[in-house]
Protein backbone atom coordinates (compact mmCIF):
# COMPACT_ATOMS: atom_id res chain seq x y z
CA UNK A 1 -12.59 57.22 -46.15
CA UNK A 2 -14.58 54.83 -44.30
CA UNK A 3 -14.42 51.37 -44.85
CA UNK A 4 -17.74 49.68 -46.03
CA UNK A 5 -20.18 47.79 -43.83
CA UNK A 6 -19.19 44.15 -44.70
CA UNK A 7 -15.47 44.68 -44.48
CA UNK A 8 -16.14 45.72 -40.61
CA UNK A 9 -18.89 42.94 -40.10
CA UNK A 10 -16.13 40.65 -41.52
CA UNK A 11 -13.30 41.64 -39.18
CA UNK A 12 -16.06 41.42 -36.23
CA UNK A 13 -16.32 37.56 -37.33
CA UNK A 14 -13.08 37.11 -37.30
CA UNK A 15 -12.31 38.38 -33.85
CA UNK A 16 -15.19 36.27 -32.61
CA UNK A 17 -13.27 32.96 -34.64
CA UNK A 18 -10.25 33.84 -32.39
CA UNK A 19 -12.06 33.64 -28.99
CA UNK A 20 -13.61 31.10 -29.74
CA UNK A 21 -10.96 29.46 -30.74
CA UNK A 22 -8.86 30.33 -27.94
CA UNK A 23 -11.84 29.22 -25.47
CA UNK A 24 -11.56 25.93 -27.18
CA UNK A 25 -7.87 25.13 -26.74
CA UNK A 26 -8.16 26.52 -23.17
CA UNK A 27 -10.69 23.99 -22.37
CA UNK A 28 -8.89 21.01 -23.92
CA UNK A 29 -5.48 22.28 -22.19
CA UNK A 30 -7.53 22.35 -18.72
CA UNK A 31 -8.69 18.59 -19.67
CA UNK A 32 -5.38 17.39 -20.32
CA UNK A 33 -3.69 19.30 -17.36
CA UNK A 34 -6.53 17.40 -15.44
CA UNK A 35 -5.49 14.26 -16.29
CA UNK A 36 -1.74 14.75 -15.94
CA UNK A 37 -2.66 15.44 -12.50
CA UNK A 38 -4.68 12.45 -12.14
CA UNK A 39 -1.79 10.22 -14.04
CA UNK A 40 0.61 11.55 -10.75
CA UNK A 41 -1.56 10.84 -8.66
CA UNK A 42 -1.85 7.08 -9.46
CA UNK A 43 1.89 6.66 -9.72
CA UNK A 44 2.13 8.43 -6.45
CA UNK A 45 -0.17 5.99 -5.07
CA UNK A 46 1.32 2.82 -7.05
CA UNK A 47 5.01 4.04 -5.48
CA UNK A 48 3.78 4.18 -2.09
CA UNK A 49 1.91 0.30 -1.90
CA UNK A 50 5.20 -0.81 -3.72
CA UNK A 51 7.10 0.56 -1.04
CA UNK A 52 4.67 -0.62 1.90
CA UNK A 53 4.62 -3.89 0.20
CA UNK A 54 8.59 -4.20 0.07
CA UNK A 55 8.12 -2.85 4.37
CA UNK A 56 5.74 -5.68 4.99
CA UNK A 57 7.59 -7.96 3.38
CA UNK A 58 11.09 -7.07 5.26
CA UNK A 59 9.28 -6.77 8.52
CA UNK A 60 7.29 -10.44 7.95
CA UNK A 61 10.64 -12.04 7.18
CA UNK A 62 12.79 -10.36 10.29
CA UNK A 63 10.21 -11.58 12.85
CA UNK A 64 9.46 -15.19 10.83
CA UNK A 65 12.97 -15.94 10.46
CA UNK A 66 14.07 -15.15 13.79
CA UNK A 67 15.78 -17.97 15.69
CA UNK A 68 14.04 -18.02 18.98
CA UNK A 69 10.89 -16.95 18.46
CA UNK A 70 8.20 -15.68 21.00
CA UNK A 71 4.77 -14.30 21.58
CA UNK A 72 4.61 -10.39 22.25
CA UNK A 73 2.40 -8.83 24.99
CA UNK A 74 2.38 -5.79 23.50
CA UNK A 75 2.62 -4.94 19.40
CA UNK A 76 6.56 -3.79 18.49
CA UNK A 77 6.66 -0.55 17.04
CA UNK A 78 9.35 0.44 14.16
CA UNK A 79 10.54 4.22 14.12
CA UNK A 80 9.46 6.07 10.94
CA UNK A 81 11.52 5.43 7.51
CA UNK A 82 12.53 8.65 5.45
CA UNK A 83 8.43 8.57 4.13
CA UNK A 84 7.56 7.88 7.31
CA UNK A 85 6.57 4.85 7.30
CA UNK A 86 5.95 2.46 10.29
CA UNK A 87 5.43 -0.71 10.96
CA UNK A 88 3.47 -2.93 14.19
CA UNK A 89 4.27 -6.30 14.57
CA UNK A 90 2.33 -8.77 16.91
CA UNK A 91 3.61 -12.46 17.42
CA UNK A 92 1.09 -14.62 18.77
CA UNK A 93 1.28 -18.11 19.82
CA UNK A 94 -1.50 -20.34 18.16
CA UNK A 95 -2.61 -22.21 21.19
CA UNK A 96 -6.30 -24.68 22.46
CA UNK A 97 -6.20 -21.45 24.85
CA UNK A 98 -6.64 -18.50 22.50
CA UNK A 99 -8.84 -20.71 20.13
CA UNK A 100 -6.78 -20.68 17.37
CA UNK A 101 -5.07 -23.69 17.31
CA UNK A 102 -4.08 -25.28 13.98
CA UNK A 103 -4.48 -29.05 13.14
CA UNK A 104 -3.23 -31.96 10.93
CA UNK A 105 -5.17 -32.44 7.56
CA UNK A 106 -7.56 -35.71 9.46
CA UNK A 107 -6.84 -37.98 6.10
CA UNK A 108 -3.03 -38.16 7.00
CA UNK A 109 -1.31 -40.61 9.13
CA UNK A 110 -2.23 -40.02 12.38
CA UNK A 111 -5.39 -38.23 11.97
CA UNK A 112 -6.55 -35.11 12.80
CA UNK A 113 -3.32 -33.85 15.42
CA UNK A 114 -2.88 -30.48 17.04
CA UNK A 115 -0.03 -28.61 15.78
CA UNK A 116 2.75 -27.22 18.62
CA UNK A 117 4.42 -24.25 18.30
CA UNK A 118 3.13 -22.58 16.09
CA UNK A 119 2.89 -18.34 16.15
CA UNK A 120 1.11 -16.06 14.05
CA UNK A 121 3.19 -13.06 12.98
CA UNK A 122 0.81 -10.11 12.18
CA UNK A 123 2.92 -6.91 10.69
CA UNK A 124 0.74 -3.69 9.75
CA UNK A 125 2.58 -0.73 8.20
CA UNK A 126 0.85 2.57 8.57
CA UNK A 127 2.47 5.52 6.78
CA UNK A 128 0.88 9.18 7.19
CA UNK A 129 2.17 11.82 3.37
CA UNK A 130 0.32 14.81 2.48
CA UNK A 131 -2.15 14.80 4.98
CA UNK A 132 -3.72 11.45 4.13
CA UNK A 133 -3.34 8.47 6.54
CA UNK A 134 -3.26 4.67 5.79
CA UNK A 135 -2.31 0.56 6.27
CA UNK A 136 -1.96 -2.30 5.13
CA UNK A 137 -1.23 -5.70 7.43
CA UNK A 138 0.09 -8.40 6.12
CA UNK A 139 0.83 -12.06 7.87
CA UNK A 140 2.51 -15.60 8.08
CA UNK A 141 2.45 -18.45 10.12
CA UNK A 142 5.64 -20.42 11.70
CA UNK A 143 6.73 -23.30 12.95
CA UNK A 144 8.93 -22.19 16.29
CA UNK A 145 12.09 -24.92 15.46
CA UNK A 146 11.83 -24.11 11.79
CA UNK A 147 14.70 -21.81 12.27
CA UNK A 148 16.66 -22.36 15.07
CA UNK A 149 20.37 -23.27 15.22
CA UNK A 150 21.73 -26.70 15.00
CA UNK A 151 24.11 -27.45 17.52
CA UNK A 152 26.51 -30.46 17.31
């Protein structure tokens, strides 16, 4: 025996319910794997200027706290950390030559004086992962006898 009409147009509905349905969930799982992805890939990128900010900040404080300290000719190059990551460091000597002499604020004693010895210490870290290439430079200013050993 057949069944009737409406119990077939009925199970026809139903089956059209379940697609539907099943479209729907597959689009909200393809959102929300979307934005997992995106989520990784800002912590990815939030781990990575952490760690080039912790590099910049090793590599400004090797070359400012050094005892004798000197202008480079040419930029010193680090080898590549375990995410390779490098750095390039330029010391430059703050001179009337170069034009970038620093001065004396002109309201204290003495008036407007040039400061001597003074360097510039310039450190960029590049780092190259998944294809993708960047840097960031960070810098600092010292005072040559800030750091040099007292002898007695």
């Amino acid at each position: 025996m057949k069944a009737p009409f409406s119990t077939v147009k009925r199970r026809g509905l139903a089956l059209i319910e379940v697609l539907l349905a099943v479209s729907l969930f597959g689009l909200a799982a393809l959102g929300l794997l979307r934005a997992l992805t995106m989520m990784a890939q800002a912590a990815n990128n939030a781990k990575m200027e952490i760690r080039m900010m912790s590099v910049l900040q090793s590599a400004l404080t090797q070359y400012a706290r050094t005892s004798r300290i000197e202008a480079t000719e040419r930029p010193i190059i680090s080898e590549p950390d375990e995410l390779g990551v490098w750095t390039e460091t330029r010391i430059e000597e703050m001179s009337e030559g170069n034009g970038t002499q620093l001065f004396t604020d002109p309201s204290e004693q003495g008036g407007k004086q040039p400061l001597q010895q003074m360097f510039h210490v310039i450190v960029t870290a590049h780092w190259e992962m998944e294809g993708g290439k960047g840097e960031t430079t960070a810098d600092t200013y010292r005072y040559a006898p800030l750091y040099r050993q007292q002898t007695q």
